[in-house]
Structure formats: C-alpha cells, structure tokens
C-alpha atoms as a PDB file:
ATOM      1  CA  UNK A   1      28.176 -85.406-133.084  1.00  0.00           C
ATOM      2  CA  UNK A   2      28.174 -81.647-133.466  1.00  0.00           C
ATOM      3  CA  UNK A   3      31.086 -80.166-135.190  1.00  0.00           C
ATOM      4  CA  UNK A   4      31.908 -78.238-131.652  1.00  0.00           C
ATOM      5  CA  UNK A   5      32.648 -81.272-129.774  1.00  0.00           C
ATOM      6  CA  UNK A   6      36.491 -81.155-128.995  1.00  0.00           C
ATOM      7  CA  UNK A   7      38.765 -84.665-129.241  1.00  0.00           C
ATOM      8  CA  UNK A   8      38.524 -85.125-125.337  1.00  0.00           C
ATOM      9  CA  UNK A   9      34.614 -85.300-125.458  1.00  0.00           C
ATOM     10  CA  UNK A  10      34.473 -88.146-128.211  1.00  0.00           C
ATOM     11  CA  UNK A  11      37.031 -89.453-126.513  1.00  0.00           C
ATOM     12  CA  UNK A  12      35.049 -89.496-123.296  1.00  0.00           C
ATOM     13  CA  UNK A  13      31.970 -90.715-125.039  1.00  0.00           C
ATOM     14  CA  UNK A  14      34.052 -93.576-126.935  1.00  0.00           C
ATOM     15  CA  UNK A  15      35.351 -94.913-123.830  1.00  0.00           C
ATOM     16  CA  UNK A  16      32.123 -94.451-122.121  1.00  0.00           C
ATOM     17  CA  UNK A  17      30.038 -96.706-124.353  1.00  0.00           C
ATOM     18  CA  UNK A  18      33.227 -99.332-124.666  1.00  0.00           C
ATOM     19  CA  UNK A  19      32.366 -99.496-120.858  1.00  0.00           C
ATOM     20  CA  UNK A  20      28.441-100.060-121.565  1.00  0.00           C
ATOM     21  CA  UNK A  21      29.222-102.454-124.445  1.00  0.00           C
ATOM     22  CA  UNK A  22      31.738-104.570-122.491  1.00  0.00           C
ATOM     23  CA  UNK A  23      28.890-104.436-119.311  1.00  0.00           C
ATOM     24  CA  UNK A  24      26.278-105.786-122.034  1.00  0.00           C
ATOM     25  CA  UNK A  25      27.665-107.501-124.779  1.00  0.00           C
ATOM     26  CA  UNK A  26      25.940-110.846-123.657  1.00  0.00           C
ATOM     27  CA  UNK A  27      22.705-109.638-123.550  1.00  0.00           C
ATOM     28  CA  UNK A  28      21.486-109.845-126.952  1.00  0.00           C
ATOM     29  CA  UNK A  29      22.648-113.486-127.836  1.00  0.00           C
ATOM     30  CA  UNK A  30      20.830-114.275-124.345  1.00  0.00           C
ATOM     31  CA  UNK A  31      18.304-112.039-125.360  1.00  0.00           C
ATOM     32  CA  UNK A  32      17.645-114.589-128.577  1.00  0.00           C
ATOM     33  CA  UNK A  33      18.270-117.704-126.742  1.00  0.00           C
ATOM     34  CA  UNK A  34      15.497-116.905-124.463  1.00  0.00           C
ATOM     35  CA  UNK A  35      13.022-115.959-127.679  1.00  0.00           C
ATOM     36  CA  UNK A  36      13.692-119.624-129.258  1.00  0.00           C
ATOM     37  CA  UNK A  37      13.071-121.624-125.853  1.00  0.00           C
ATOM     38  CA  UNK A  38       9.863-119.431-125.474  1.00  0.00           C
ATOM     39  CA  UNK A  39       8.741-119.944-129.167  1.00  0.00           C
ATOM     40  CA  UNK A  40       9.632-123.314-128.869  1.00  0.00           C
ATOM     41  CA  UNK A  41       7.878-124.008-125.535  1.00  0.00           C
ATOM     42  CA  UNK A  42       4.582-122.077-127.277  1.00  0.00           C
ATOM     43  CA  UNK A  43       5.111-124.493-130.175  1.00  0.00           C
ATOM     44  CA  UNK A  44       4.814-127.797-128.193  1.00  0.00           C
ATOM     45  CA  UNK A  45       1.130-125.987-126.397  1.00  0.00           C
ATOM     46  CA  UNK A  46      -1.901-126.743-127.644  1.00  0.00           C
ATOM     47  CA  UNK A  47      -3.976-123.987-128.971  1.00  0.00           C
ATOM     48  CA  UNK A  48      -6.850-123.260-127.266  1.00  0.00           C
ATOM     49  CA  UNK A  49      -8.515-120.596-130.277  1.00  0.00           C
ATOM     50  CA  UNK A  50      -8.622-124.222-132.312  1.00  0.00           C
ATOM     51  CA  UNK A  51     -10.460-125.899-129.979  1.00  0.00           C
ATOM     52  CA  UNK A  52     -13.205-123.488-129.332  1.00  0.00           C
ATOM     53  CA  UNK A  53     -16.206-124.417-131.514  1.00  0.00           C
ATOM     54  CA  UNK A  54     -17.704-121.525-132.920  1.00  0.00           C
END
C-alpha cells in the first residue's frame, strides 16, 4: 500500500478481502481434490502414444 492511504481505506480493503476469503476459502482444497481424482482417473487409462507402433 502507498504511504497516502489513510486507516479507513486499509480498513476498507481488510474487510473487503475477509469478505472474498470467507466467499472462497473452500475453493482451493476442492480445487486439489478435483486434481487427484483427475490424475488418478488418467492413471487407471491406457496410453494410447504406447501403443502406436512407430
């Protein structure tokens, strides 16, 4: 933050992202759920670059 910015702005901004991170807090251990279950469901797939004979 600039040094201009008076108490009542960071205290605007403070409560503004509290807001935001209250709103999206379960987002990023969704977010990671989601990336196992897809790495897990590309796991059990068979490749198909192995199969190709060159």
């Amino acid at each position: 933050m600039s040094r201009t910015t008076t108490d009542a702005e960071r205290e605007r901004k403070r409560a503004e992202a509290e807001a935001l991170t209250s709103n999206y807090r379960a987002i990023g251990p969704a977010a990671v759920l989601a990336a196992l279950i897809c790495l897990k469901s590309k796991d059990e797939r068979p490749s198909l670059a192995g199969s190709r004979a060159a």
